[in-house]
PDB file of N, CA and C in Angstrom:
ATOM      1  N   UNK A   1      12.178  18.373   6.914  1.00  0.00           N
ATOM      2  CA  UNK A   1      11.759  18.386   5.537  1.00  0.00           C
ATOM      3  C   UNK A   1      10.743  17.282   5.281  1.00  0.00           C
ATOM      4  N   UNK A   2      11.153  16.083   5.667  1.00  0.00           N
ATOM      5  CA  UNK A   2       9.982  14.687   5.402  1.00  0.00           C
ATOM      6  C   UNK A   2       8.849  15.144   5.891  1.00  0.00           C
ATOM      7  N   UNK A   3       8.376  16.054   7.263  1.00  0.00           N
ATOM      8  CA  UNK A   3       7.121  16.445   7.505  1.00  0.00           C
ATOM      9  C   UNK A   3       6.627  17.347   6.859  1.00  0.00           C
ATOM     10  N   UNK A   4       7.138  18.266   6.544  1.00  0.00           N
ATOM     11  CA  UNK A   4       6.485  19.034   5.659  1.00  0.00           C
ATOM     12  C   UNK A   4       6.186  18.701   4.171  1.00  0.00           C
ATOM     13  N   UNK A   5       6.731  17.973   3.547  1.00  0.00           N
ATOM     14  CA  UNK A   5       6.546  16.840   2.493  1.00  0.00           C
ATOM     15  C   UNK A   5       5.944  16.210   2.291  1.00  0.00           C
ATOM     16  N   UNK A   6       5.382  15.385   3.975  1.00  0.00           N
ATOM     17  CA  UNK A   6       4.243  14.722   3.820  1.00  0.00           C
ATOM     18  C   UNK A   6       3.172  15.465   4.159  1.00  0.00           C
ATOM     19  N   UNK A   7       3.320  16.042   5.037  1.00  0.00           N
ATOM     20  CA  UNK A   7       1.956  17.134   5.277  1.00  0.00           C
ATOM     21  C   UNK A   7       0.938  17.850   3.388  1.00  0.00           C
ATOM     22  N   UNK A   8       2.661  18.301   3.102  1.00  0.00           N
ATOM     23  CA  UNK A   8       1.730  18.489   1.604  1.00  0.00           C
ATOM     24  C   UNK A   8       1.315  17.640   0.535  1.00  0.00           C
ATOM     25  N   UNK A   9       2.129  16.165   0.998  1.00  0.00           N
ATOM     26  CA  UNK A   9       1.782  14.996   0.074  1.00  0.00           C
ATOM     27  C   UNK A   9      -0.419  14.651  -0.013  1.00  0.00           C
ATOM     28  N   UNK A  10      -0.064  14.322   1.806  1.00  0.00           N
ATOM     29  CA  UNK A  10      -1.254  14.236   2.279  1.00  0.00           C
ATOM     30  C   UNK A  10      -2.192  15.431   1.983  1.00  0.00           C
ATOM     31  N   UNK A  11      -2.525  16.230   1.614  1.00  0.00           N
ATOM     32  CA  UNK A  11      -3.118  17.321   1.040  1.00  0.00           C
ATOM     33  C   UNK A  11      -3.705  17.158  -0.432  1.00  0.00           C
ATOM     34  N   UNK A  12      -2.985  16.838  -0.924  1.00  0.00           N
ATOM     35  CA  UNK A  12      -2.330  16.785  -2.616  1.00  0.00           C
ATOM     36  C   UNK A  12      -1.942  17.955  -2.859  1.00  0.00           C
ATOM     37  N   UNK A  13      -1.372  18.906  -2.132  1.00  0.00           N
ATOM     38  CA  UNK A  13      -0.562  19.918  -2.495  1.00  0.00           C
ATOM     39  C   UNK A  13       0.982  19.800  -3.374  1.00  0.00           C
ATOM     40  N   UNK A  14       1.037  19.353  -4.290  1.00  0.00           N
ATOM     41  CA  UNK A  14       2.083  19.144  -4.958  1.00  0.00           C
ATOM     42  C   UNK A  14       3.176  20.634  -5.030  1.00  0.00           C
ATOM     43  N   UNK A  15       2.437  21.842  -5.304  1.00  0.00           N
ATOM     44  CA  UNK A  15       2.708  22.939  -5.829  1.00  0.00           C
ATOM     45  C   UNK A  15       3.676  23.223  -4.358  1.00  0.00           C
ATOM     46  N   UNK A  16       2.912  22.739  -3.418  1.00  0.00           N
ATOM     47  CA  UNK A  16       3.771  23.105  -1.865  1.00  0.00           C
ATOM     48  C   UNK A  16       5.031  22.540  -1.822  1.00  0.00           C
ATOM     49  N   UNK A  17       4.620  21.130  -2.384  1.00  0.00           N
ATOM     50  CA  UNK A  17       5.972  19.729  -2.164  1.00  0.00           C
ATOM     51  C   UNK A  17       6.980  20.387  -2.657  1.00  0.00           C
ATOM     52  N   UNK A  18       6.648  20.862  -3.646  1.00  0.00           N
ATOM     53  CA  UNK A  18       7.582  21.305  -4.770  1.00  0.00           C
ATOM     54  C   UNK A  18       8.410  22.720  -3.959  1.00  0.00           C
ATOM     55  N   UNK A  19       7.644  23.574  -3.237  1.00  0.00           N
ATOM     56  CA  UNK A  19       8.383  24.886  -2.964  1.00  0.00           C
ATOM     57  C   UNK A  19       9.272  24.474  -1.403  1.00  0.00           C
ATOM     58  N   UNK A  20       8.611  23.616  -0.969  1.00  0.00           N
ATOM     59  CA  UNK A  20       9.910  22.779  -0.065  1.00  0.00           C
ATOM     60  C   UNK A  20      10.879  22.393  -0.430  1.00  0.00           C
ATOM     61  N   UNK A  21      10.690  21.272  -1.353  1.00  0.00           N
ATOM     62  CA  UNK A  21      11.931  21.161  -2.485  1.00  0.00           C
ATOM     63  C   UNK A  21      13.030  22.379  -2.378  1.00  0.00           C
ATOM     64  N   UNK A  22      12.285  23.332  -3.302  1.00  0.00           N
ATOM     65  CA  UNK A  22      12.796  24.444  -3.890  1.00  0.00           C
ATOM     66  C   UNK A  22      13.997  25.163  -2.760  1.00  0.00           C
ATOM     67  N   UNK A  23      13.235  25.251  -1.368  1.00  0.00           N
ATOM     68  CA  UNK A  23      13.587  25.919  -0.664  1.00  0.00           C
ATOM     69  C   UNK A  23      14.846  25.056   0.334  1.00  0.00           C
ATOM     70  N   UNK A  24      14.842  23.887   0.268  1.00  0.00           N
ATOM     71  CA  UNK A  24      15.772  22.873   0.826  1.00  0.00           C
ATOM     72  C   UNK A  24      17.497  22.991  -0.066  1.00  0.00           C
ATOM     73  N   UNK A  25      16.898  23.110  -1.192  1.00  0.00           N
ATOM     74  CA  UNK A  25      18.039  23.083  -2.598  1.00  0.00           C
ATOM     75  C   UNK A  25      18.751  24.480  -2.211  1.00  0.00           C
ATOM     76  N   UNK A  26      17.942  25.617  -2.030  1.00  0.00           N
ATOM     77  CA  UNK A  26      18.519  26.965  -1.357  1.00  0.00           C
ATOM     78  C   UNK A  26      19.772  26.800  -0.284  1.00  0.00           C
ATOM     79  N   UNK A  27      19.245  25.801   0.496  1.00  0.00           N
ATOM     80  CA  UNK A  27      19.852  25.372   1.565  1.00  0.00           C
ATOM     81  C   UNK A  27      20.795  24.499   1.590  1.00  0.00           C
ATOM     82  N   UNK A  28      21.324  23.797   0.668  1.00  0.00           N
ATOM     83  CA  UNK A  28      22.046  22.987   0.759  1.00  0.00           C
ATOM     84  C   UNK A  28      23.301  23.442  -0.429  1.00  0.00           C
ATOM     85  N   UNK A  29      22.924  24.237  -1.405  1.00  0.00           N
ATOM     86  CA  UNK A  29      24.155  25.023  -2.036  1.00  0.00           C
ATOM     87  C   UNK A  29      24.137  23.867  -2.934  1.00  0.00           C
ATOM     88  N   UNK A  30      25.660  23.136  -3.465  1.00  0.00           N
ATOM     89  CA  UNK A  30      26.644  22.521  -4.597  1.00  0.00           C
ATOM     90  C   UNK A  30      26.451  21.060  -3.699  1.00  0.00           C
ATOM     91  N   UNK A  31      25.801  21.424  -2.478  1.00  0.00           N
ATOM     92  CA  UNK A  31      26.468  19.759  -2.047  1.00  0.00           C
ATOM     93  C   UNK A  31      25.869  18.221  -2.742  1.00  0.00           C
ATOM     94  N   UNK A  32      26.655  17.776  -3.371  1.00  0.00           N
ATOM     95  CA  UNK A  32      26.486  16.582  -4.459  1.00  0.00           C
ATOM     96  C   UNK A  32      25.415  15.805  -3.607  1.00  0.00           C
ATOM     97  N   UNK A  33      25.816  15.006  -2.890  1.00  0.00           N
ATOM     98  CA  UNK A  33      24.705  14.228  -1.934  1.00  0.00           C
ATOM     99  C   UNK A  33      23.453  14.520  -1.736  1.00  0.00           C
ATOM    100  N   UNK A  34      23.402  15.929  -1.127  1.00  0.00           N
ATOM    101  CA  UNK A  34      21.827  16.883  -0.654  1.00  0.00           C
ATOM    102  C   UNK A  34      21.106  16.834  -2.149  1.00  0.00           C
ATOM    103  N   UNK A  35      22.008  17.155  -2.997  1.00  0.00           N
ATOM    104  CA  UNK A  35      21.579  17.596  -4.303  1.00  0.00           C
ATOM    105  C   UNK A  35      20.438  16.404  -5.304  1.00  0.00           C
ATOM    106  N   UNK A  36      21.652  15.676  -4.681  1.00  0.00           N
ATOM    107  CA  UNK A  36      21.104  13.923  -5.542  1.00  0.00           C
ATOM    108  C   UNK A  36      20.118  13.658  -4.908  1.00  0.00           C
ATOM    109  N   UNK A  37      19.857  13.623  -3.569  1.00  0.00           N
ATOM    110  CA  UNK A  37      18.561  13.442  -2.693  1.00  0.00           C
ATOM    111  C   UNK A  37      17.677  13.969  -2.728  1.00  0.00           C
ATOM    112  N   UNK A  38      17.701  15.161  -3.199  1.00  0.00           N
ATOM    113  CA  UNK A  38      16.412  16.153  -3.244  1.00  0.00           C
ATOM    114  C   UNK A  38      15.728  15.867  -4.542  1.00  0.00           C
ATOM    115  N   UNK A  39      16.526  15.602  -5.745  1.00  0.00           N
ATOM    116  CA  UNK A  39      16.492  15.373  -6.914  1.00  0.00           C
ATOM    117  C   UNK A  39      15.336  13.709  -6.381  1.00  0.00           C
ATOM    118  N   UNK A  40      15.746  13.059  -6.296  1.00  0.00           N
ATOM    119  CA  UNK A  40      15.203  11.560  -5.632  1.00  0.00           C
ATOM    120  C   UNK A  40      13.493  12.173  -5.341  1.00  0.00           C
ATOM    121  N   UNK A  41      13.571  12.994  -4.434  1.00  0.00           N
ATOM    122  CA  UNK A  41      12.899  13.236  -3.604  1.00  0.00           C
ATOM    123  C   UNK A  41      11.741  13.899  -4.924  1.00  0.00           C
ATOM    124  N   UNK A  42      12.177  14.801  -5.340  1.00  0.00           N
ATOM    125  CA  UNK A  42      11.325  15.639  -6.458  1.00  0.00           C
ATOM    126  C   UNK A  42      10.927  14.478  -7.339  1.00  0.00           C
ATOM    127  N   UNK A  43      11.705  13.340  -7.904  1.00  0.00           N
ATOM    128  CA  UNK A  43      10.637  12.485  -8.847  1.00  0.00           C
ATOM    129  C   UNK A  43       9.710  11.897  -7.888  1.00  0.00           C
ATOM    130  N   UNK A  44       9.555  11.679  -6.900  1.00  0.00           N
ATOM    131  CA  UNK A  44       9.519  10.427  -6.422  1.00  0.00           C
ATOM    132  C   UNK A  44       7.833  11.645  -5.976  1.00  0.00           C
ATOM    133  N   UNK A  45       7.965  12.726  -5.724  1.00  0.00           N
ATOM    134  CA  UNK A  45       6.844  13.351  -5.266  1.00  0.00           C
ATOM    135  C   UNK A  45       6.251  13.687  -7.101  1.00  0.00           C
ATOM    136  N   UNK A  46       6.759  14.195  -8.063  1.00  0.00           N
ATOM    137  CA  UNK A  46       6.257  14.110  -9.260  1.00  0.00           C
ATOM    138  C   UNK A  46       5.178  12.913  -9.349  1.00  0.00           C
ATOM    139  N   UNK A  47       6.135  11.731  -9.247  1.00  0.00           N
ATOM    140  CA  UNK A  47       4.851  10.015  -9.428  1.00  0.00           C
ATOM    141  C   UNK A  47       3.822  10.143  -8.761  1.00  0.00           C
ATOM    142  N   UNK A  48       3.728  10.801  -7.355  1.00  0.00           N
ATOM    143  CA  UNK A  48       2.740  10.887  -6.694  1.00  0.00           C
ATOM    144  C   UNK A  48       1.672  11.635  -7.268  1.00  0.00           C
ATOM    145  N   UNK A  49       2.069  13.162  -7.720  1.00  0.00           N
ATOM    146  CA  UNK A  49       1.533  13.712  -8.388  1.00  0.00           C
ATOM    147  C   UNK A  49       0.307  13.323  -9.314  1.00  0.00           C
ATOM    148  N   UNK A  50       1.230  12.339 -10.119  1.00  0.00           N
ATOM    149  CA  UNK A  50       0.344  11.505 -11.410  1.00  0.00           C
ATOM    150  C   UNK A  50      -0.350  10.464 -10.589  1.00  0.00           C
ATOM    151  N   UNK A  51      -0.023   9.787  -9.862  1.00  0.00           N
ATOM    152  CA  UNK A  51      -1.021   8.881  -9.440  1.00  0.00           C
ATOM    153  C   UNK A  51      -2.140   9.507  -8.703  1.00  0.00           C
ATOM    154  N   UNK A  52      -2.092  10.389  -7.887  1.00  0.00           N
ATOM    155  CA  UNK A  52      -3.258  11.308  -7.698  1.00  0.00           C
ATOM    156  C   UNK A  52      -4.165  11.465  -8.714  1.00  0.00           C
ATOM    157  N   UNK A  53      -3.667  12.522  -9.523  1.00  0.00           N
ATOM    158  CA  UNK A  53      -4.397  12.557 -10.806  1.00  0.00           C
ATOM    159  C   UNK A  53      -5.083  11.281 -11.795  1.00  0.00           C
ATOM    160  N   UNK A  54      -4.321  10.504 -11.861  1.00  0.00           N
ATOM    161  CA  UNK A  54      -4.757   9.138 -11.927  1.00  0.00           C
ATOM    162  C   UNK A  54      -5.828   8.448 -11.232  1.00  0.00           C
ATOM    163  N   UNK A  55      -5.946   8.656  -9.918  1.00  0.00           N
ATOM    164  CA  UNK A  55      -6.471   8.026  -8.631  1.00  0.00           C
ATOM    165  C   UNK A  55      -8.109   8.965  -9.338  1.00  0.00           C
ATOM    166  N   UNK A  56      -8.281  10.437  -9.621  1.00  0.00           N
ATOM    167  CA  UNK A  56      -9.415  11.188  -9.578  1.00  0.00           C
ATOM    168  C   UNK A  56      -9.441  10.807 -10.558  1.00  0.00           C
ATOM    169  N   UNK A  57      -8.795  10.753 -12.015  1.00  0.00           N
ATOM    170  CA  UNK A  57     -10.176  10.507 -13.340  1.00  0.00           C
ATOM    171  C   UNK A  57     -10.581   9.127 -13.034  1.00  0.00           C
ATOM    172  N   UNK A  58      -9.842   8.066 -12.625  1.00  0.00           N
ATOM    173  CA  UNK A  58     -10.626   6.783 -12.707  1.00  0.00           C
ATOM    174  C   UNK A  58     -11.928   7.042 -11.645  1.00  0.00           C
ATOM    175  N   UNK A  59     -11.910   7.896 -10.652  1.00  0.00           N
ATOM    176  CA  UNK A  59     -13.081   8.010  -9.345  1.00  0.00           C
ATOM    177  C   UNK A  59     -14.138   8.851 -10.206  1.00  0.00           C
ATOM    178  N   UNK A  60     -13.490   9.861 -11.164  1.00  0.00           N
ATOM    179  CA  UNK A  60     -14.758  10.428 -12.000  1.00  0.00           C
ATOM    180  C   UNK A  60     -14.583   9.788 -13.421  1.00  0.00           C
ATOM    181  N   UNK A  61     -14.461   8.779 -13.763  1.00  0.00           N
ATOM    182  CA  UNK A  61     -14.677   7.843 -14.809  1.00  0.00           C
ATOM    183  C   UNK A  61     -14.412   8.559 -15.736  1.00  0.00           C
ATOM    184  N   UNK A  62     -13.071   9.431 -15.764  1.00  0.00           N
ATOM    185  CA  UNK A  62     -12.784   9.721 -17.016  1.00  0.00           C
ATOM    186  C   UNK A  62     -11.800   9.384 -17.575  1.00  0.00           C
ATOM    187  N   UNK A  63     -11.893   8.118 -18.138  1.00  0.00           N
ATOM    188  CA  UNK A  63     -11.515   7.094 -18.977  1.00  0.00           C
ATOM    189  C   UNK A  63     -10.167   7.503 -19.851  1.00  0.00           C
ATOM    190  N   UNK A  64     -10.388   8.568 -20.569  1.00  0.00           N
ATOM    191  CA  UNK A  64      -9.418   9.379 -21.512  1.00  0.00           C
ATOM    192  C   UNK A  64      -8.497  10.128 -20.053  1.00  0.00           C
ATOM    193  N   UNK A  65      -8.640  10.724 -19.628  1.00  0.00           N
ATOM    194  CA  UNK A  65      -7.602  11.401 -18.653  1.00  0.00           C
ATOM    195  C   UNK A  65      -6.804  10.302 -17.979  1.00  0.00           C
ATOM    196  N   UNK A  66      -7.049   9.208 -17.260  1.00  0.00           N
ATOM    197  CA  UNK A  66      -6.811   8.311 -16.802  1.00  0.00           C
ATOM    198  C   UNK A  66      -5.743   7.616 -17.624  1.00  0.00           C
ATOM    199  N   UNK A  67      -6.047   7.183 -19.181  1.00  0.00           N
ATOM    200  CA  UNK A  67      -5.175   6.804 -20.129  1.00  0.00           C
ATOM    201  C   UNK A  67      -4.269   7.184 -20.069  1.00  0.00           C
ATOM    202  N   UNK A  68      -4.196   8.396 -20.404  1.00  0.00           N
ATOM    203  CA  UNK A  68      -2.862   9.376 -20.328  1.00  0.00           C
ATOM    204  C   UNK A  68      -1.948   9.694 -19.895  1.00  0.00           C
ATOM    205  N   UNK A  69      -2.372   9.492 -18.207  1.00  0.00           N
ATOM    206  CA  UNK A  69      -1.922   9.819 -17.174  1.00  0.00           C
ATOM    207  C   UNK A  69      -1.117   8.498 -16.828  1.00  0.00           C
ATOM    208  N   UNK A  70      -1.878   7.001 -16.860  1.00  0.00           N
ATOM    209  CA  UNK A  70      -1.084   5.966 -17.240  1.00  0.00           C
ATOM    210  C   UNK A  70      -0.166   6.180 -18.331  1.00  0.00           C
ATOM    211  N   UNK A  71      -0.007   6.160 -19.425  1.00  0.00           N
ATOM    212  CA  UNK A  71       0.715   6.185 -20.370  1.00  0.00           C
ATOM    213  C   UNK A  71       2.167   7.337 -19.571  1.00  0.00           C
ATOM    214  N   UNK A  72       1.888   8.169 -19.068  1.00  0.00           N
ATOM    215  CA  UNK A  72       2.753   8.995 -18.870  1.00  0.00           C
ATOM    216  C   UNK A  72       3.532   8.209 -17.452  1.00  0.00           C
ATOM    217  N   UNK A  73       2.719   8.038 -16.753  1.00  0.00           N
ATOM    218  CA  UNK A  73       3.635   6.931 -15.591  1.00  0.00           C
ATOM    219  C   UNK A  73       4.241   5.948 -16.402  1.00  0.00           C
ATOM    220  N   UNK A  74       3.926   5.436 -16.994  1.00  0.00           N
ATOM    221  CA  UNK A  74       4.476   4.074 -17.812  1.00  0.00           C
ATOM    222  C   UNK A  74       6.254   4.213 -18.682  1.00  0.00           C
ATOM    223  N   UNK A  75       5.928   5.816 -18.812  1.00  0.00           N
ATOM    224  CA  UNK A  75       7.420   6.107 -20.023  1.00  0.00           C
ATOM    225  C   UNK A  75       8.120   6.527 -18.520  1.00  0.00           C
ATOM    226  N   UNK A  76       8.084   6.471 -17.480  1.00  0.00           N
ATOM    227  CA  UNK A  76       8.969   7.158 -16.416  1.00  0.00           C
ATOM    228  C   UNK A  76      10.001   5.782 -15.972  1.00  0.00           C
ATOM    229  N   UNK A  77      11.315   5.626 -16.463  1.00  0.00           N
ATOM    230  CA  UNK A  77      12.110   4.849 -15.907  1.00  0.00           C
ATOM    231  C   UNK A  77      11.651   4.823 -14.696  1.00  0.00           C
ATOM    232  N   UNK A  78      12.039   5.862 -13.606  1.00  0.00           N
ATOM    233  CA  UNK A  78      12.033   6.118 -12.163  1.00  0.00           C
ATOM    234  C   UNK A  78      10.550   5.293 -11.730  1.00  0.00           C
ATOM    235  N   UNK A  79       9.373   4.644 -12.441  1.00  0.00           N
ATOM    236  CA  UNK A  79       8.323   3.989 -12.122  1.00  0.00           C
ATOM    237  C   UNK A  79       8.410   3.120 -11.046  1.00  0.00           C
ATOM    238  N   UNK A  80       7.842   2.612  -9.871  1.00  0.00           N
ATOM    239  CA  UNK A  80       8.309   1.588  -8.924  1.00  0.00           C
ATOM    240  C   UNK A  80       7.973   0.378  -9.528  1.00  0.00           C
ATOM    241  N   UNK A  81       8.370  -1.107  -9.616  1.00  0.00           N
ATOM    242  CA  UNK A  81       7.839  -2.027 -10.589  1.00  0.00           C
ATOM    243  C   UNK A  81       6.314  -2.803 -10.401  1.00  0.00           C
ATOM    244  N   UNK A  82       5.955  -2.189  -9.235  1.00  0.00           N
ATOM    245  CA  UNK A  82       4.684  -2.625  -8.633  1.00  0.00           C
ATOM    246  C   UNK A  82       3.822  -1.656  -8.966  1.00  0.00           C
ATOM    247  N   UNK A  83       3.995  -0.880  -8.941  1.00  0.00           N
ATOM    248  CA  UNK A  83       3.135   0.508  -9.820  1.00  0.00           C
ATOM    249  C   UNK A  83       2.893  -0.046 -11.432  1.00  0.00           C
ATOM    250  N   UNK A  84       4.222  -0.130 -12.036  1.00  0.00           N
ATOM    251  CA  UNK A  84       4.228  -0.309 -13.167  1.00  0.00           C
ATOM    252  C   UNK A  84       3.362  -1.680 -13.834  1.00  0.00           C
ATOM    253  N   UNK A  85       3.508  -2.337 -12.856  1.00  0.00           N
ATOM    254  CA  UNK A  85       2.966  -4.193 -13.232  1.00  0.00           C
ATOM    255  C   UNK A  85       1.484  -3.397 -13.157  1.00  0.00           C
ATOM    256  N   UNK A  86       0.888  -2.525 -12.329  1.00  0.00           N
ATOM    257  CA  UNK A  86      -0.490  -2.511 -11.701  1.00  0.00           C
ATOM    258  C   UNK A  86      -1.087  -1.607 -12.775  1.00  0.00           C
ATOM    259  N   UNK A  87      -0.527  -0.655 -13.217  1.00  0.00           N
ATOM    260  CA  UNK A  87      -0.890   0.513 -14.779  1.00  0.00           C
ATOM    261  C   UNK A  87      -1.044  -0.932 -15.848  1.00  0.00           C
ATOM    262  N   UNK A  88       0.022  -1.522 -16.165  1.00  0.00           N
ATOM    263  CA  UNK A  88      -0.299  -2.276 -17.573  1.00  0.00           C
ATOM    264  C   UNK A  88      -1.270  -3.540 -17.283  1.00  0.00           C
ATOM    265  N   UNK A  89      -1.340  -4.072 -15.881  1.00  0.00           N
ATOM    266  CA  UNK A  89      -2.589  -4.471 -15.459  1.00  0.00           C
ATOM    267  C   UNK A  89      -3.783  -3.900 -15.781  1.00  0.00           C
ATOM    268  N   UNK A  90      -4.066  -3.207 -14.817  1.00  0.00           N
ATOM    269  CA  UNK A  90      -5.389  -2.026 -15.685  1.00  0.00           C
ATOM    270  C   UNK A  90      -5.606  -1.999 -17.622  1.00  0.00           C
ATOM    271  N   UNK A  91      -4.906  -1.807 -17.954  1.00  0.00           N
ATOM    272  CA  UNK A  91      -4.294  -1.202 -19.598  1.00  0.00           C
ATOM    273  C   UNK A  91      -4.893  -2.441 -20.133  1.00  0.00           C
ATOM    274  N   UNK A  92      -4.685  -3.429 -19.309  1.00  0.00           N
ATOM    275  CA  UNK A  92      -4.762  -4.691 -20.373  1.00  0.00           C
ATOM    276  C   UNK A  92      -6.467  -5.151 -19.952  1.00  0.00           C
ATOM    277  N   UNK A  93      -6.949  -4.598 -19.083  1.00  0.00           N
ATOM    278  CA  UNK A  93      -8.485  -4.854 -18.358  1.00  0.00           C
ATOM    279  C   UNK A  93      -8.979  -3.955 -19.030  1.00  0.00           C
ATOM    280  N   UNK A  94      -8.822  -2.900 -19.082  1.00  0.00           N
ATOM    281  CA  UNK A  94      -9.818  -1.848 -20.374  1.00  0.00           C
ATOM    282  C   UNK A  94      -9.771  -2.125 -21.554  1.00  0.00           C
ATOM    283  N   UNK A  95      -8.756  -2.848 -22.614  1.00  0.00           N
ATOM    284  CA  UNK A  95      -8.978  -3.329 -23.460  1.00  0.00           C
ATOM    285  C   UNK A  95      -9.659  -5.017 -23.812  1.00  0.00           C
TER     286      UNK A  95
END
């Protein structure tokens, strides 16, 4: 599963990450553990998601998409705190 995860990380295939996901959860039924992990696994590829997206409006300087996309990492408990220090870093350099 981690290779194919990263294979689609490295892509920016999110839509893929996600049907691995999907298809792992098939596989693992009720089991609490698998369940909680995959769950882990799905935010943790979501953040990526946004920081991608993040990563392209700041490369095409679009200022407003970029905002947003911060702002939306920013309300995510699950944020890593080095991510988070580095968004309100930025936040506080554009203003």
């Amino acid at each position: 599963m981690k290779s194919e995860l990263q294979e689609a990380a490295d892509k920016d295939d999110y839509a893929g990450a996600r049907a691995v996901i999907a298809r792992y959860r098939e596989r693992v039924g009720s089991d609490a553990d698998a369940t909680s992990y995959l769950d882990e696994v799905a935010k943790s590829m979501e953040i990526g998601e946004l920081v991608a997206k993040y990563r392209t409006a700041l490369r095409t300087n679009n200022k407003a998409a970029a905002n947003s996309l911060a702002q939306q990492l920013l309300t995510r408990p699950d944020l890593p705190g080095s991510l988070r220090d580095f968004l309100q870093k930025q936040g506080r350099a554009a203003h």
